[in-house]
Every structure is written in C-alpha cells, then in structure tokens.
C-alpha atoms as a PDB file:
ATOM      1  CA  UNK A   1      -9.477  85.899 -12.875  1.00  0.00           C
ATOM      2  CA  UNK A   2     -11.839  88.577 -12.956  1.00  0.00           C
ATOM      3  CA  UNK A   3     -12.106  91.245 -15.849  1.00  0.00           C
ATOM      4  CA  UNK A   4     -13.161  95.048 -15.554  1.00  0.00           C
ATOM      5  CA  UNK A   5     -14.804  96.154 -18.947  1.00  0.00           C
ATOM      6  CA  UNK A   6     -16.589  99.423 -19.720  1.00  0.00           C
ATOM      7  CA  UNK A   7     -17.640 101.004 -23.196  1.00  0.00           C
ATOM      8  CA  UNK A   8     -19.730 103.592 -24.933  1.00  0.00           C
ATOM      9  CA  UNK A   9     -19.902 106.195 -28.233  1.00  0.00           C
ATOM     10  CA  UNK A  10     -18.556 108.665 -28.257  1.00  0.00           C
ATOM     11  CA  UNK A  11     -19.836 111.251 -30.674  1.00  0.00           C
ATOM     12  CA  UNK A  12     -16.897 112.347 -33.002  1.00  0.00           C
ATOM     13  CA  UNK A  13     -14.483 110.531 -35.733  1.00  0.00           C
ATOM     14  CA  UNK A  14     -12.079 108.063 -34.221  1.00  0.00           C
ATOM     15  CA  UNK A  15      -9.477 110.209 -35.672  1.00  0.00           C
ATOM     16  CA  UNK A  16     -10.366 113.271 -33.687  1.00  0.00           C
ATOM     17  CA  UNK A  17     -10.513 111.161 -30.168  1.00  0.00           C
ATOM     18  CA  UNK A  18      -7.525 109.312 -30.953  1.00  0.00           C
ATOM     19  CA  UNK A  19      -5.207 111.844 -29.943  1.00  0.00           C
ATOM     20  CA  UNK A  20      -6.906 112.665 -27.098  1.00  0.00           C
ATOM     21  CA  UNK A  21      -5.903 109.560 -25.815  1.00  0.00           C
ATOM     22  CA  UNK A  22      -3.272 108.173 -26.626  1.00  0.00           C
ATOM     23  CA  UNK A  23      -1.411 110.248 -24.683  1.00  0.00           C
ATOM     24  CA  UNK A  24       0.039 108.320 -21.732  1.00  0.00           C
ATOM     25  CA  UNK A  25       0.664 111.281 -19.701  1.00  0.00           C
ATOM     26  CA  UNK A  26      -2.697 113.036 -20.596  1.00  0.00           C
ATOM     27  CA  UNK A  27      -4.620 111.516 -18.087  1.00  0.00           C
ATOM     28  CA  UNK A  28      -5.325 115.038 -16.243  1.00  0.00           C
ATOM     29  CA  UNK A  29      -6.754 116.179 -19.394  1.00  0.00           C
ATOM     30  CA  UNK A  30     -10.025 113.617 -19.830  1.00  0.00           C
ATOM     31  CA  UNK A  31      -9.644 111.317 -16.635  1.00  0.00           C
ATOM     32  CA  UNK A  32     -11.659 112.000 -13.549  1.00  0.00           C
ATOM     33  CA  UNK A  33      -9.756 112.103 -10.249  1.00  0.00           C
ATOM     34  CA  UNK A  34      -6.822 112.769 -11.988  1.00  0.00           C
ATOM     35  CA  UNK A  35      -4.747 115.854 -10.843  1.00  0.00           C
ATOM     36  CA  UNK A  36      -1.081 115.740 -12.045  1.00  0.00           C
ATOM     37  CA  UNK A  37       1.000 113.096 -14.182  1.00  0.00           C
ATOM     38  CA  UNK A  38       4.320 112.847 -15.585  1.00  0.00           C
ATOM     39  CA  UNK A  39       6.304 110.472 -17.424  1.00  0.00           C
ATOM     40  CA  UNK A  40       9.594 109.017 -15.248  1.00  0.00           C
ATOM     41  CA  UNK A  41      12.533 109.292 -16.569  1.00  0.00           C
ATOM     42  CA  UNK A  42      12.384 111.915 -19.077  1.00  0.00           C
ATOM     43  CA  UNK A  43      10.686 109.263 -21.777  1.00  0.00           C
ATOM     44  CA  UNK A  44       8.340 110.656 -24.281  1.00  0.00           C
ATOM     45  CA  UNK A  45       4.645 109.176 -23.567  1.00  0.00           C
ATOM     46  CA  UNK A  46       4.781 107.075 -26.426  1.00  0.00           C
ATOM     47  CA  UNK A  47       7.446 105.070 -25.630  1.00  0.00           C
ATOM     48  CA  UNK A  48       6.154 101.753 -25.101  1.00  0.00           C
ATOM     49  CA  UNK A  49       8.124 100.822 -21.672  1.00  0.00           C
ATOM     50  CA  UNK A  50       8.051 104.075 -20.177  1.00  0.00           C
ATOM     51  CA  UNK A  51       6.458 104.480 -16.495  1.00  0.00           C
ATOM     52  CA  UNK A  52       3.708 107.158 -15.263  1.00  0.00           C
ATOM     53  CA  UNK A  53       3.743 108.690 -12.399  1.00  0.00           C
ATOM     54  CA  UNK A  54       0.642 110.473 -11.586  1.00  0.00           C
ATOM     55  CA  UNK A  55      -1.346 111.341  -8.409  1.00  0.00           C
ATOM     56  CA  UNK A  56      -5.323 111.196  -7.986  1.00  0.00           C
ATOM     57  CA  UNK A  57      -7.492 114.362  -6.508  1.00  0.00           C
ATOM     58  CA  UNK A  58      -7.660 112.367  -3.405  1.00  0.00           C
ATOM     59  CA  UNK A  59      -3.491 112.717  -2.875  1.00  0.00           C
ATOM     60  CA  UNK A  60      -3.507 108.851  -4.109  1.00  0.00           C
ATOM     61  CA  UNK A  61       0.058 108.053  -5.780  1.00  0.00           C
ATOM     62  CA  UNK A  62      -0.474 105.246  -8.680  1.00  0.00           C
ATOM     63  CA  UNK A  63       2.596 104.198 -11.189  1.00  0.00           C
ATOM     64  CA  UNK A  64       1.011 101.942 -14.661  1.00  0.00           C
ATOM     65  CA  UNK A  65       3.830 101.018 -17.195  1.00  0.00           C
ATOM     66  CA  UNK A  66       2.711 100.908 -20.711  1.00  0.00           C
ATOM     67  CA  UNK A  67       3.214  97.790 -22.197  1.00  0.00           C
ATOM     68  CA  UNK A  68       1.780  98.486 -25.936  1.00  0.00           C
ATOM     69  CA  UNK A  69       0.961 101.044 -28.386  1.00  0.00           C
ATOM     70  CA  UNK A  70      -0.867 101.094 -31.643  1.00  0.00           C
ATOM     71  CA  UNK A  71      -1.585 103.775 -33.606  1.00  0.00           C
ATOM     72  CA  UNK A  72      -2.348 101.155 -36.070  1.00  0.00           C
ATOM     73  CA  UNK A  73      -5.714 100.299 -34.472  1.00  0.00           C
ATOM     74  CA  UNK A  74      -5.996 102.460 -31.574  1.00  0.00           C
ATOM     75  CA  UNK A  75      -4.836 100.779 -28.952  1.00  0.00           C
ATOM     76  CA  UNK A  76      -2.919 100.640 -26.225  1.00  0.00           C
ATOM     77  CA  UNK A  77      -2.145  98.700 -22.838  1.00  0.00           C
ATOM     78  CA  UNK A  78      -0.469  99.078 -19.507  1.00  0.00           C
ATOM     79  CA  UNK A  79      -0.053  97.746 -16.418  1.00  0.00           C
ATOM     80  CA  UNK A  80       0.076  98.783 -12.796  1.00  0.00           C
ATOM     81  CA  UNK A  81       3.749  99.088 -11.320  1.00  0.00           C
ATOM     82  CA  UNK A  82       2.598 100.598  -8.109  1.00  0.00           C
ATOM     83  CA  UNK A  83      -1.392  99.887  -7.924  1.00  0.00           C
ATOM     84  CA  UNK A  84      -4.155 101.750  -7.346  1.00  0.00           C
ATOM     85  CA  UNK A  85      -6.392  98.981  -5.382  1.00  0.00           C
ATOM     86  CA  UNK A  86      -5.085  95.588  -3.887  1.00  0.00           C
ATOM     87  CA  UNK A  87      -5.316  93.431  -7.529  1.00  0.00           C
ATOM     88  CA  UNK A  88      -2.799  91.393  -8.750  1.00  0.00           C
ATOM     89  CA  UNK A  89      -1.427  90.583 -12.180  1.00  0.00           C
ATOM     90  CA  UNK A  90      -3.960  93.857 -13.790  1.00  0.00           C
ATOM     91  CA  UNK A  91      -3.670  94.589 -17.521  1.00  0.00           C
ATOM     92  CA  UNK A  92      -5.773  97.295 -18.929  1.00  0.00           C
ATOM     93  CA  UNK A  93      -6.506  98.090 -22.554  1.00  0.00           C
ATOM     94  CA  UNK A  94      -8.298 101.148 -23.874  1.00  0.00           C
ATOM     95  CA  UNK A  95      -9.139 100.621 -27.848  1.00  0.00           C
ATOM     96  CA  UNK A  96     -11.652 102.793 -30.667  1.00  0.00           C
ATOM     97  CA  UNK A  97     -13.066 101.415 -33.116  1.00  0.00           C
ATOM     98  CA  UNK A  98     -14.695 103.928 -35.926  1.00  0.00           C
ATOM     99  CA  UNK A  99     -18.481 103.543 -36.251  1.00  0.00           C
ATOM    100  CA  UNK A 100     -18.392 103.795 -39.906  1.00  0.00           C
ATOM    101  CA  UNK A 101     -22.264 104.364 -40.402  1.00  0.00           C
ATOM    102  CA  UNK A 102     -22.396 107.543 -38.121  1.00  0.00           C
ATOM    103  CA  UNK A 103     -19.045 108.735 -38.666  1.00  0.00           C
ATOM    104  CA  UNK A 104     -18.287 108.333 -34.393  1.00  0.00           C
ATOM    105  CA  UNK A 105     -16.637 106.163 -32.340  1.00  0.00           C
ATOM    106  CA  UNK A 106     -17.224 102.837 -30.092  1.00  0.00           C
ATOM    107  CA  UNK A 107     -14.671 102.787 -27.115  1.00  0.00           C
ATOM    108  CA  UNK A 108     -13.835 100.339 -24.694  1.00  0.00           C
ATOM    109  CA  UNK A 109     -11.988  99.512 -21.503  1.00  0.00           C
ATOM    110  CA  UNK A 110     -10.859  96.229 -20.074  1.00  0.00           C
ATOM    111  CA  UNK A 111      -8.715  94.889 -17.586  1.00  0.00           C
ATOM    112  CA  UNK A 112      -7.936  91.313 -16.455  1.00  0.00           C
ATOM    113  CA  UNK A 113      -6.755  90.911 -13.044  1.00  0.00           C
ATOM    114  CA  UNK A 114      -6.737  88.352  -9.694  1.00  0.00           C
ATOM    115  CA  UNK A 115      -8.433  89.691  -6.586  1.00  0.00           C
ATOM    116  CA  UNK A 116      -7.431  88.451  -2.936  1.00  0.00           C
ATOM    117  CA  UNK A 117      -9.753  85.735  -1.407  1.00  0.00           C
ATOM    118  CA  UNK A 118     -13.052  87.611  -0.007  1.00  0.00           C
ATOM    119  CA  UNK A 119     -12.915  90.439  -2.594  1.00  0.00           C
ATOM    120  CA  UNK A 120     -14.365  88.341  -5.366  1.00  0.00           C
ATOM    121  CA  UNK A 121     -16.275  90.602  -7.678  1.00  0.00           C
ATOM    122  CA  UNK A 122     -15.023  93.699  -5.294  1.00  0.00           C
ATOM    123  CA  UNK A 123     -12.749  95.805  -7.520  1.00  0.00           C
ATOM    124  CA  UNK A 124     -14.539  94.230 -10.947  1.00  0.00           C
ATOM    125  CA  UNK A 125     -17.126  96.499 -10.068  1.00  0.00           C
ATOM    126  CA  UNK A 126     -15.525  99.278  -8.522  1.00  0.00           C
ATOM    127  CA  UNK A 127     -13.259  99.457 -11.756  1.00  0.00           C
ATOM    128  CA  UNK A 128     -15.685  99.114 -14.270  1.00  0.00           C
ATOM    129  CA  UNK A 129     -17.582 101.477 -12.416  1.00  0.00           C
ATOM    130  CA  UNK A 130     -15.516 104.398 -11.112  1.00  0.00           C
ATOM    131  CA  UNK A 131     -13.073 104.029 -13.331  1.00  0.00           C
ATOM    132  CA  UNK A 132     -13.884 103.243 -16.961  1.00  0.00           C
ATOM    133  CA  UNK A 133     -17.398 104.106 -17.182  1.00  0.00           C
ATOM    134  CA  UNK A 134     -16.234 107.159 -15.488  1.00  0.00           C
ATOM    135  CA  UNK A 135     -14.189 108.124 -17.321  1.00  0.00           C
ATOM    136  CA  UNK A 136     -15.953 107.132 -20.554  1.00  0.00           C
ATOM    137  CA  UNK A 137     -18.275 109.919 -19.444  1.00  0.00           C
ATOM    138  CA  UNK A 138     -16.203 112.687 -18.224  1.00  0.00           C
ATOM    139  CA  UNK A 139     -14.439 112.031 -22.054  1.00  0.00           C
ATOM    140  CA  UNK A 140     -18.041 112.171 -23.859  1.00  0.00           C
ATOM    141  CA  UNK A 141     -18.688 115.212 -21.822  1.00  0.00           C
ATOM    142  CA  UNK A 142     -15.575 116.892 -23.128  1.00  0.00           C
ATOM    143  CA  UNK A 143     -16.128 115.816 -26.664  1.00  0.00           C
ATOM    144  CA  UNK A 144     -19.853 117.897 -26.370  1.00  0.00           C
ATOM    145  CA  UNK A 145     -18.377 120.899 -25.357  1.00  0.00           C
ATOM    146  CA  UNK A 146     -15.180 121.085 -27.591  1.00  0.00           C
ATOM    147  CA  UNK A 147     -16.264 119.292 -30.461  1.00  0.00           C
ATOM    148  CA  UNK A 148     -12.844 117.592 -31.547  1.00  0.00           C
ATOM    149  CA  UNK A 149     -12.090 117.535 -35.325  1.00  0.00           C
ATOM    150  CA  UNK A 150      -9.752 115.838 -37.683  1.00  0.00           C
ATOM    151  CA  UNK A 151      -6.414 116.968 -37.983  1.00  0.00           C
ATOM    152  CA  UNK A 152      -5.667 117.730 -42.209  1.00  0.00           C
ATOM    153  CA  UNK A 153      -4.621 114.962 -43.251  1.00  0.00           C
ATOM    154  CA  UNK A 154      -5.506 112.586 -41.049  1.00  0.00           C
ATOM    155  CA  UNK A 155      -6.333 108.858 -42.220  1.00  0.00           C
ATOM    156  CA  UNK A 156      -8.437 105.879 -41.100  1.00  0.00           C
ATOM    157  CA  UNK A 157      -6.105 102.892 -41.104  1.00  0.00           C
ATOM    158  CA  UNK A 158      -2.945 104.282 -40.579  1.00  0.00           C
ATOM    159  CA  UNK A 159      -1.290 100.789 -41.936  1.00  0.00           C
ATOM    160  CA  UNK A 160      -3.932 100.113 -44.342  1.00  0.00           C
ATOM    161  CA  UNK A 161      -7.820  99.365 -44.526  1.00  0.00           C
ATOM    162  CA  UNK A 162      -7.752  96.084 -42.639  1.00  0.00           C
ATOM    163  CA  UNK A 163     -10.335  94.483 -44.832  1.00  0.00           C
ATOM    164  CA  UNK A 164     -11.881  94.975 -48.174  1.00  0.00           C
ATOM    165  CA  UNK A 165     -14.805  96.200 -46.148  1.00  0.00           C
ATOM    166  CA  UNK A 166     -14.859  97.202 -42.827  1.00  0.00           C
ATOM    167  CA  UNK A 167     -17.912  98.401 -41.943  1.00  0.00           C
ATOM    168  CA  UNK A 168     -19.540  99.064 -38.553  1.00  0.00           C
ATOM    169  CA  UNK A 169     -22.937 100.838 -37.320  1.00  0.00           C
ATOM    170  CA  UNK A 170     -24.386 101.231 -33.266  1.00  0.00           C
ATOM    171  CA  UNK A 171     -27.464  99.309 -32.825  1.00  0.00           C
ATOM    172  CA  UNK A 172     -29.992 100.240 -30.762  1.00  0.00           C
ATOM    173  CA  UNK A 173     -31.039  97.226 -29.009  1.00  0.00           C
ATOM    174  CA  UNK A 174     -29.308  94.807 -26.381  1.00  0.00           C
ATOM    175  CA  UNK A 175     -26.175  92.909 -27.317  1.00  0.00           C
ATOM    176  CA  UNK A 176     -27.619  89.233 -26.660  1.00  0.00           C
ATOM    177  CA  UNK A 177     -31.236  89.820 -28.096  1.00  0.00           C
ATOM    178  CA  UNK A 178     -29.340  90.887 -31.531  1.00  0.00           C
ATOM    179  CA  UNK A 179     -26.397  87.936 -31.084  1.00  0.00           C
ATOM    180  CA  UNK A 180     -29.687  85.600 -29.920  1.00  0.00           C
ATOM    181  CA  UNK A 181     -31.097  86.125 -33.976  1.00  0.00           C
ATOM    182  CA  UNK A 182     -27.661  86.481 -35.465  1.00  0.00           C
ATOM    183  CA  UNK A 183     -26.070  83.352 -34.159  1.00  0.00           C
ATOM    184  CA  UNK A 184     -28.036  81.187 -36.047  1.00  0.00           C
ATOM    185  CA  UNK A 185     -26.643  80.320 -39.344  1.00  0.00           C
ATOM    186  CA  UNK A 186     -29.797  79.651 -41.584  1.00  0.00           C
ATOM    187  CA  UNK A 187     -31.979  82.280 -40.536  1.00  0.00           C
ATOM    188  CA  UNK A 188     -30.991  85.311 -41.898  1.00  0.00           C
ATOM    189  CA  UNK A 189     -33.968  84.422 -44.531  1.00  0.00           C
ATOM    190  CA  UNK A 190     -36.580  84.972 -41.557  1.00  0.00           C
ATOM    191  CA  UNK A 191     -35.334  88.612 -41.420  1.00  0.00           C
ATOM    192  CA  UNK A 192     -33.469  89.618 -44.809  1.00  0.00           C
ATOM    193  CA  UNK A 193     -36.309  90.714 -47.067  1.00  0.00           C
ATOM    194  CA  UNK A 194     -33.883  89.780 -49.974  1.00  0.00           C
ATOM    195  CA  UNK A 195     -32.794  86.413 -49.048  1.00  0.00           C
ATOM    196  CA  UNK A 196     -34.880  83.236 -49.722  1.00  0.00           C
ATOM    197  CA  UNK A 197     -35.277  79.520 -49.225  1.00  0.00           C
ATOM    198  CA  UNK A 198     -32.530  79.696 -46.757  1.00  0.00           C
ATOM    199  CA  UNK A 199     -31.905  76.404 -45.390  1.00  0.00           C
ATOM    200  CA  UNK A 200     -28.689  74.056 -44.299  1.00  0.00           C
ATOM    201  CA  UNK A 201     -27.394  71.152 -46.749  1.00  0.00           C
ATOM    202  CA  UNK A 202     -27.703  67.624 -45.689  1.00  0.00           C
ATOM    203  CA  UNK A 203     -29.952  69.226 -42.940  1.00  0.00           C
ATOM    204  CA  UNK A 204     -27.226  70.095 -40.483  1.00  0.00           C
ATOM    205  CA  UNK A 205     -27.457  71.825 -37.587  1.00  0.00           C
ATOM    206  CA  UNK A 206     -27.331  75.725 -38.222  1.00  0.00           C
ATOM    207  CA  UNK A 207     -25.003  76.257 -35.752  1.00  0.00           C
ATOM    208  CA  UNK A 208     -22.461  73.558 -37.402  1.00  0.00           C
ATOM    209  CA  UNK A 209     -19.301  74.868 -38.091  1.00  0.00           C
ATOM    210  CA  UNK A 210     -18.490  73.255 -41.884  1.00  0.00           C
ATOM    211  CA  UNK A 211     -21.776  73.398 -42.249  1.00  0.00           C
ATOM    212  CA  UNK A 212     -23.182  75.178 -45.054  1.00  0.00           C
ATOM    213  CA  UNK A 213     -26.593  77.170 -45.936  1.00  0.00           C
ATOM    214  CA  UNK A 214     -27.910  77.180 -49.219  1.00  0.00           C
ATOM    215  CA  UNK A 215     -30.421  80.264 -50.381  1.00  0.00           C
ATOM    216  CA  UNK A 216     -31.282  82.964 -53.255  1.00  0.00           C
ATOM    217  CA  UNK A 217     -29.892  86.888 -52.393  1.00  0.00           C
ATOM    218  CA  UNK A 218     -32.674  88.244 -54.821  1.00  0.00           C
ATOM    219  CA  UNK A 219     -32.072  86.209 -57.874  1.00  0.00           C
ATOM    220  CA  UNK A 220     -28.698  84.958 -57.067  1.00  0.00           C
ATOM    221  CA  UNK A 221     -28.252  81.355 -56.019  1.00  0.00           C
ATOM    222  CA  UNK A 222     -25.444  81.042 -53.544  1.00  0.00           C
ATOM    223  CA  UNK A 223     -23.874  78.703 -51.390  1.00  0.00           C
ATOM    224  CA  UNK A 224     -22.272  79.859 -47.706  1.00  0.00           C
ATOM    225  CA  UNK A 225     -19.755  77.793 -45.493  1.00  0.00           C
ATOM    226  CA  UNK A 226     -19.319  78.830 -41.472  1.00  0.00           C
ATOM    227  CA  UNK A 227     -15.947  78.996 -40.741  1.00  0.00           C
ATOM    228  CA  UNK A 228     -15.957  79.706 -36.867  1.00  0.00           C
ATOM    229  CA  UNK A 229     -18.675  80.810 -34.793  1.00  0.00           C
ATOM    230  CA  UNK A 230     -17.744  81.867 -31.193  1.00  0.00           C
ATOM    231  CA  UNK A 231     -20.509  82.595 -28.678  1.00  0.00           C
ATOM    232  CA  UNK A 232     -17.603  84.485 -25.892  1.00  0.00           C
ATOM    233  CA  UNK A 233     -16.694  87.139 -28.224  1.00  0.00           C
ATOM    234  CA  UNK A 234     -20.162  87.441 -30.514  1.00  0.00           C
ATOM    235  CA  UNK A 235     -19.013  86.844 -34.092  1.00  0.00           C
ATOM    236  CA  UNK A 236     -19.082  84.216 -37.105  1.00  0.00           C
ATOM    237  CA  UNK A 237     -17.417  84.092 -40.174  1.00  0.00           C
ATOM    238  CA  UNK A 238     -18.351  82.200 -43.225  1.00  0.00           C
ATOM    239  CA  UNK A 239     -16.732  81.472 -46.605  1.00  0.00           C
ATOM    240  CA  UNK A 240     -18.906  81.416 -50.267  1.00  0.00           C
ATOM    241  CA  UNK A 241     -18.636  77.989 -51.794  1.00  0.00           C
ATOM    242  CA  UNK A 242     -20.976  78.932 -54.717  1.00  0.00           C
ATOM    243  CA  UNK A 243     -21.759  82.306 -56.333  1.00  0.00           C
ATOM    244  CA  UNK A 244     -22.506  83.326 -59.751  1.00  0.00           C
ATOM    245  CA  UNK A 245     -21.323  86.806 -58.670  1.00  0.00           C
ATOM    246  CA  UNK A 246     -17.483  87.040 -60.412  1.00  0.00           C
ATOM    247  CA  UNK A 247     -15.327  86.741 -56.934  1.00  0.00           C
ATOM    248  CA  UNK A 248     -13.645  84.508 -55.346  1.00  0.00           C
ATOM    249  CA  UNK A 249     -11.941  83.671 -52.396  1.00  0.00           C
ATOM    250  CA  UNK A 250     -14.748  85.540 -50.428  1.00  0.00           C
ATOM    251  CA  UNK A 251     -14.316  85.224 -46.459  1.00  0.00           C
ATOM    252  CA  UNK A 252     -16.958  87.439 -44.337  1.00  0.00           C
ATOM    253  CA  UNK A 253     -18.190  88.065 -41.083  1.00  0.00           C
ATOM    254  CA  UNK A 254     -19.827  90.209 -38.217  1.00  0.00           C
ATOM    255  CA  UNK A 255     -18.708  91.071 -34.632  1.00  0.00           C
ATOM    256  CA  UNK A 256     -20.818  92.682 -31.515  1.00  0.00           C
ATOM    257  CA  UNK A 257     -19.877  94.377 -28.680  1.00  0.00           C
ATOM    258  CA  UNK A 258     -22.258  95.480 -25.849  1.00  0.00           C
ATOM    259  CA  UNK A 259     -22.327  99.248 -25.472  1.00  0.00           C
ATOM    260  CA  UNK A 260     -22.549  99.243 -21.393  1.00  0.00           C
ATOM    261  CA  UNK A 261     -23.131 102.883 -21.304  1.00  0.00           C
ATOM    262  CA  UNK A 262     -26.611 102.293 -22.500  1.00  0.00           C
ATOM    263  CA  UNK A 263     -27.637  98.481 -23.093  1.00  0.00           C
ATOM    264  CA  UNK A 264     -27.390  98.758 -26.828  1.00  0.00           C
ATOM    265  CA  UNK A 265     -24.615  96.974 -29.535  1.00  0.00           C
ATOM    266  CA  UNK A 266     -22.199  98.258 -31.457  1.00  0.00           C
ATOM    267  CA  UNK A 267     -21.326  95.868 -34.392  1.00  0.00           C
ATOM    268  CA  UNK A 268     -18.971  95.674 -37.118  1.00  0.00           C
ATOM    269  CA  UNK A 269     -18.710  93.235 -40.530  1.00  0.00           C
ATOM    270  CA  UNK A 270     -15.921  92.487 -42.777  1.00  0.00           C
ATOM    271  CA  UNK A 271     -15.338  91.272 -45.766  1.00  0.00           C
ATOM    272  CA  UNK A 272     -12.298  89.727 -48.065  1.00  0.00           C
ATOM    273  CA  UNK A 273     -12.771  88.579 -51.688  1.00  0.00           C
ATOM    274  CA  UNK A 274     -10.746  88.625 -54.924  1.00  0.00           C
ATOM    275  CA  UNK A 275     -12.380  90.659 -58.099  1.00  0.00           C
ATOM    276  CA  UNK A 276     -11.461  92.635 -60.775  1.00  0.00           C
ATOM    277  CA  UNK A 277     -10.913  96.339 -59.914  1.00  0.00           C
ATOM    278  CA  UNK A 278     -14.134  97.142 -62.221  1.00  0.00           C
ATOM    279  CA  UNK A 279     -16.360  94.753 -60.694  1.00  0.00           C
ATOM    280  CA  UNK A 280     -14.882  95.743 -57.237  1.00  0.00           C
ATOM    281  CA  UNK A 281     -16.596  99.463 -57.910  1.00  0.00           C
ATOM    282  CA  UNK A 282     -19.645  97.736 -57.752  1.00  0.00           C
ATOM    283  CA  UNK A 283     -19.230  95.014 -55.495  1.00  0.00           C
ATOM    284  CA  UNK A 284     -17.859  97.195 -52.447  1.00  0.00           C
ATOM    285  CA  UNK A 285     -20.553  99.925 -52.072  1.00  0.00           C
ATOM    286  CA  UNK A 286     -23.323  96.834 -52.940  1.00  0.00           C
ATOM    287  CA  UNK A 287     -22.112  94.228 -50.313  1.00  0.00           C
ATOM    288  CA  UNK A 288     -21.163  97.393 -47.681  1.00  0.00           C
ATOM    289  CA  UNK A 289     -24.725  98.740 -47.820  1.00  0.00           C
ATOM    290  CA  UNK A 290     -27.217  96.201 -48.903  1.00  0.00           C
ATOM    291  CA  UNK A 291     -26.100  93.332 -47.345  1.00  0.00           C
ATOM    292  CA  UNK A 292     -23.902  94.175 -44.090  1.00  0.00           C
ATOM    293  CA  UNK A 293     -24.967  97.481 -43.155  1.00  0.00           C
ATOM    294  CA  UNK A 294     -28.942  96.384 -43.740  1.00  0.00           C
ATOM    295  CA  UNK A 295     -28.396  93.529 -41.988  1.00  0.00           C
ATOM    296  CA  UNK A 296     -27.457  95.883 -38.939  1.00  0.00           C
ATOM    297  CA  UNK A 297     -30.891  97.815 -39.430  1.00  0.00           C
ATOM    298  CA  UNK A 298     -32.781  95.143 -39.793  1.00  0.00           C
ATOM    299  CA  UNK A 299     -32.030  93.800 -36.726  1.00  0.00           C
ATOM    300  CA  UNK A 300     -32.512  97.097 -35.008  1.00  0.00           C
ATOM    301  CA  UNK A 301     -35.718  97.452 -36.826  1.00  0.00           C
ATOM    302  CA  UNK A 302     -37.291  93.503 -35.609  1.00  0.00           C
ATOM    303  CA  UNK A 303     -35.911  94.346 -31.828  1.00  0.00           C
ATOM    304  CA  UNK A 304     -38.256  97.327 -31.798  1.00  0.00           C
ATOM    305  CA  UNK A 305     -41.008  95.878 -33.563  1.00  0.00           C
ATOM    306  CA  UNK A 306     -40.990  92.990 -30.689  1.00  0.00           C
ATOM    307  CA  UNK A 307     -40.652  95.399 -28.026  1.00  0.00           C
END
C-alpha cells in the first residue's frame, strides 16, 4: 500500500483556517487546479456521505465522497468515487492541529492507496507533490495576503480540551534528529538542565516499555514508568509511580510530526493527572512551560548547537 503525506504551518490560529477548509465544496477557493465544484444532489457540504463533483483547470472531471467530518478535531476524510489518477482503494485525510506556542497551525495531508504493478512509488509522489504540498502552499499564500481571523466567539476544542494540557510548539530542526534524542527514556538528564541523576531501575534498557527511570526535577525525587513507545508514529507516554508533588494518576507524553514543507518538527505533549483545583493553578502553567514546552526548546536549542 503506498501512502501520500504532505504538511506544513500555516501562519494563523487553527480556528481562523478551519473554516477555510472544511468546506467540501470550497475547493476552488484554496486548491490549485481547481476551477468549479458542486455538491450532487443538493446536500449541504457537511453532510458526511454527500458526493463532489468538481472539475480541474485542465477540463479533468474528479468525484471524492466524504466519508468523515470533525469539527471536533479538525478533520475530515474522503474518498475518490470517480478518481483522479489510476489508484485503487485511496483515502485522504486533511487534519490541523493548533501550534499552541505560536498561536498557528500544523496541517497535514495523507492518503493510503494501492497502485497498479509498474507504478510503484508513481502517484505517491505525484500526490504528495502536486497535490498536497501544493496545495499546502497555494493555502499559506492565501493566509499572507488575507490574514484570516477568529470568528467572535470561536473556541479551541469544540467538545472539550482533550487533555489537561495540550500543548504543542514547531521545532526547528529535522523530525528524526529530535525523535533520535527523545526516544530514549533515561536521557532527558543529558539535556534538561533541571533534571538529575537520571537513570533506569534494575538497570533496564531505556527503551523498555515497564521500565522505569528514576531522577531529581530540581529538588523533587520522582519516579517515571513508559507506558508505550512507538518508533512509526514518534511518541511515548509514561506514567509517575513516585512524586512528592500532590497528584495522582498522572499519564504524559509527546508526539512529532515532520513538517515536509521545510525539514523541521512540529511536536505536541499532553498531560492527564488528578489534583485539587488550587494546586491545579499551579501545576498547569508549571508542567505546560517548564517542563513540556522547554523540553521542545531545548531540543531545538542542542540541534543547532551540533550543527
């Protein structure tokens, strides 16, 4: 099976560019090579089932069924009904994801599909290519000049934070020279200049999952179980087993994605725990910026000191 896959920032709130989007008859309006579109059957565009109809500047005629919506987390997918290059079995997505420490937005494109025998690798490219990253930068190009803004009102989360903290930043520096340093359970202490004596119990291997690290975050002795780590999609998580910090049930964890508009990372760590509302003033804004989003700089920050 092969998979298209384009991405980038885009420079504006994910609640400006949503709507832009989400539209599935809007393609005219931010696609390139797209000249006219409707929506069969008199449907609204955001009824999940409904069919587009739209024609390229080339005289092209393509038909893509959308299969789901989600306003949720700004999302959606859709297949081809009549398709625009000789793939079988294609599913696309297009999702945002806010970049919480600039205030803009990471975007990305992917489709799954088979190609016939002897085009292996043919329309990957040509997708990812012409199509997504295209696209991607005719959008960014219209974001420049019209500057998008919220709509009043307008929330993050439209069914709820997803996570205690959800926090995200766009690294400047290659997706697997930052996952090649994060991956590795004990050694946030090489590159944290608050953690010490970071090391793994019973000397396990760091990449163990039940394994767990042991180490001081300034003066506070705590204790850190991995959960999952998964080198396909770039992310860990970890539970504390020992903290003299007053929560509990604390689950954690960061995610990368490669930025293919420009060789860099975005990234994006969450966190679950259960605190008192009072301690939670502190704990939030604390764990948010001087553990997860300095973690993010700091690995910026050793990339270009290597370079």
């Amino acid at each position: 099976m092969a998979k298209a896959y384009a991405s980038t920032i885009l420079k504006a709130p994910v609640e400006a560019i949503w709507p832009l989007i989400r539209d599935f008859n809007g393609l005219p309006s931010w696609a390139t090579n797209i000249a006219k579109s409707k929506i069969e059957a008199g449907l609204d565009s955001d009824v999940v089932g409904c069919v587009r109809s739209f024609y390229t500047t080339g005289g092209e005629h393509i038909r893509e069924r959308l299969l789901g919506l989600d306003d949720a987390n700004y999302m959606f997918s859709y297949n081809f009904e009549k398709p625009a290059f000789p793939v079988r079995n294609y599913v696309a997505t297009v999702k945002l994801y806010p970049v919480t420490h600039s205030n803009e937005t990471f975007a990305e494109w992917s489709a799954t599909f088979d190609e016939a025998s002897g085009d292996e690798g043919k329309f990957e490219k040509l997708i990812s290519k012409n199509v997504f990253a295209a696209n991607w930068k005719n959008l960014a190009a219209i974001i420049k000049e019209k500057k998008p803004k919220m709509a009043t009102g307008a929330t993050r989360w439209k069914a709820g934070q997803p996570n205690k903290v959800w926090t995200s930043r766009a690294i400047k520096a290659p997706v697997d020279k930052i996952w090649s340093v994060m991956r590795d359970f004990a050694g946030m202490g090489a590159w944290h200049d608050e953690i010490t004596k970071m090391h793994m119990l019973n000397r396990a291997n760091s990449n163990k999952v039940s394994g767990v690290r042991d180490f001081y975050f300034g003066a506070g002795h705590l204790q850190e179980e991995l959960l999952h780590l998964n080198d396909m999609e770039r992310s860990f998580s970890y539970r504390i087993n020992k903290s003299e910090i007053p929560w509990i049930n604390y689950v954690s964890g960061p995610r990368l994605w490669p930025v293919t508009s420009n060789n860099t990372t975005f990234g994006s760590w969450f966190g679950d725990w259960d605190a008192s509302p009072q301690d939670d003033l502190v704990l939030i804004p604390r764990t948010e910026i001087n553990v997860y989003q300095k973690a993010f700089a700091t690995l910026e920050k050793l990339h270009r000191s290597k370079k």
